[in-house]
Protein backbone atom coordinates (compact mmCIF):
# COMPACT_ATOMS: atom_id res chain seq x y z
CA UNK A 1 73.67 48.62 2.55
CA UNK A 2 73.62 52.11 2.54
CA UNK A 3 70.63 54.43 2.61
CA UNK A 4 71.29 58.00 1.44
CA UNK A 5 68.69 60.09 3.47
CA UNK A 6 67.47 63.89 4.41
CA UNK A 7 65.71 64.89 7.06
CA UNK A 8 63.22 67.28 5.48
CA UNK A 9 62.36 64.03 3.08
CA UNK A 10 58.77 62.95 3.42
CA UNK A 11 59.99 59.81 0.70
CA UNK A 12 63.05 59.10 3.51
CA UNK A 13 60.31 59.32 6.71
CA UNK A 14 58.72 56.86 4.46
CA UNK A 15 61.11 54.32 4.38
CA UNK A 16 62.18 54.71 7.82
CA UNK A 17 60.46 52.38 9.37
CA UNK A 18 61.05 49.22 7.22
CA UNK A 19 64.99 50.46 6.97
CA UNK A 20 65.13 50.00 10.64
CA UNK A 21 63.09 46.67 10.41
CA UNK A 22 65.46 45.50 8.35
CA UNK A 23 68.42 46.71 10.07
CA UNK A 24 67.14 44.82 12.84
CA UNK A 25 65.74 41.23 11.21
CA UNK A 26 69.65 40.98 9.49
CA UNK A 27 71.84 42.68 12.56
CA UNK A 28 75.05 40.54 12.93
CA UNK A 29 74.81 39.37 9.50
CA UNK A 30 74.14 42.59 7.26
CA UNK A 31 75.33 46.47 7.80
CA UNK A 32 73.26 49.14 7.50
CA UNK A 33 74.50 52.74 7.17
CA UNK A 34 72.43 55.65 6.99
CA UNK A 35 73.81 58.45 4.74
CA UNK A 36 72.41 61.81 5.75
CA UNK A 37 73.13 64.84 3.92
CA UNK A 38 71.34 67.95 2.81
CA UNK A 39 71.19 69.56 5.67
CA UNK A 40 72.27 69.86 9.54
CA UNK A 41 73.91 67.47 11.92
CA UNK A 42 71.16 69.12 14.62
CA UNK A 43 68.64 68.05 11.67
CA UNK A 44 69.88 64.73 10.94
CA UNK A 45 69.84 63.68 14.55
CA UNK A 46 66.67 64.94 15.46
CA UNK A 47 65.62 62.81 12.24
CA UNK A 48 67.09 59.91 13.67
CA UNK A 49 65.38 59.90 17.12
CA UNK A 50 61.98 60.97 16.06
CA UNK A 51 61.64 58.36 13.64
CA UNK A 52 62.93 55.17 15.15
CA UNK A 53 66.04 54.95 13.47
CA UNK A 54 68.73 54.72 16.66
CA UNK A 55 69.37 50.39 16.09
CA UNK A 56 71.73 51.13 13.39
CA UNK A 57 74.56 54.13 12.87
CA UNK A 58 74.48 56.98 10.86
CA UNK A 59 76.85 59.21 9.14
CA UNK A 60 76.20 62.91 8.79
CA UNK A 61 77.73 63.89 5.59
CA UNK A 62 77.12 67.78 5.06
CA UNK A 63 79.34 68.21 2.77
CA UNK A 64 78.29 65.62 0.95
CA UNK A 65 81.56 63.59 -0.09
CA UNK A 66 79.98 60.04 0.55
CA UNK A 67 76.86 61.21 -1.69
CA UNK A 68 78.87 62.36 -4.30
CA UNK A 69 81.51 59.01 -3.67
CA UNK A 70 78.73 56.75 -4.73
CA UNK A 71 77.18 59.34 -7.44
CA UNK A 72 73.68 59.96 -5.54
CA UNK A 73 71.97 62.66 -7.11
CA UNK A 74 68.89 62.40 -5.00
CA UNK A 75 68.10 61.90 -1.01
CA UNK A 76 66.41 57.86 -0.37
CA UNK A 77 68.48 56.03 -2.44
CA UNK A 78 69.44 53.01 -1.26
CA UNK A 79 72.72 51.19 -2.45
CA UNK A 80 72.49 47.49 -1.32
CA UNK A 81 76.24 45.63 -1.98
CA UNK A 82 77.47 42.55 -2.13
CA UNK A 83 80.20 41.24 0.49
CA UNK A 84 83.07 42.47 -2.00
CA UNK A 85 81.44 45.99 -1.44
CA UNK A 86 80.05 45.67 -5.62
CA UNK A 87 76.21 47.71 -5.66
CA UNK A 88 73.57 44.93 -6.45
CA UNK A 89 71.09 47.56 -6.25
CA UNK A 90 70.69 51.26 -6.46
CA UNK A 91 67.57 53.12 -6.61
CA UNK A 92 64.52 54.29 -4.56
CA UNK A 93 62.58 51.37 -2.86
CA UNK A 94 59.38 53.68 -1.94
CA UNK A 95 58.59 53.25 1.66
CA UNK A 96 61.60 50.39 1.72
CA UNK A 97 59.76 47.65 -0.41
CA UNK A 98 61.62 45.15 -1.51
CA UNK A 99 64.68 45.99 0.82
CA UNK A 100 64.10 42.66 2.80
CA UNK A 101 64.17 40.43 -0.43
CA UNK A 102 67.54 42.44 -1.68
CA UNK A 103 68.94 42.01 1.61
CA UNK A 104 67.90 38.74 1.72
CA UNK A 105 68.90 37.47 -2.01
CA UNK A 106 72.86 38.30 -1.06
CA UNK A 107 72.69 36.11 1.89
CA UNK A 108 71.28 33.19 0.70
């Protein structure tokens, strides 16, 4: 799963905290990746520490290649894939609801 993410996003702080829950309950059998763009590395990182988010890695994409890779127009998206690396799901999941059960529908 990847979560596309800014640090200046009060809809990504949001989700923070269930992201990493769930990066967490499905470590070992699940990867999460968080996709930050929009802004600075300095930013991103100080994003990452300050809200809880160091369980699970994180790519800083300023110049916004993987955004663009996977046609995200718009900072928390999530794209949840199947083990082929096919999107199940993309979309917003407002403060991560639902992640679990998408997560948890691909692994039977």
């Amino acid at each position: 799963m990847l979560w596309f993410w800014a640090p200046w996003c009060p809809t990504c702080k949001g989700q923070a905290k269930e992201t990493a829950r769930v990066a967490a309950e499905y470590a070992g059998r699940a990867n999460v990746v968080g996709v930050a763009g929009l802004d600075r590395k300095d930013a991103m990182r100080t994003f990452v520490s300050g809200n809880g988010l160091d369980g699970f890695p994180h790519l800083a994409d300023e110049s916004g290649n993987v955004w663009r890779k996977f046609a995200v127009t718009q900072q928390s998206t999530y794209v949840v894939m199947d083990a082929t690396g096919r999107p199940t799901h993309t979309g917003v999941l407002r403060g991560g609801e639902g992640l679990a059960d998408k997560v948890r529908e691909l692994l039977g």
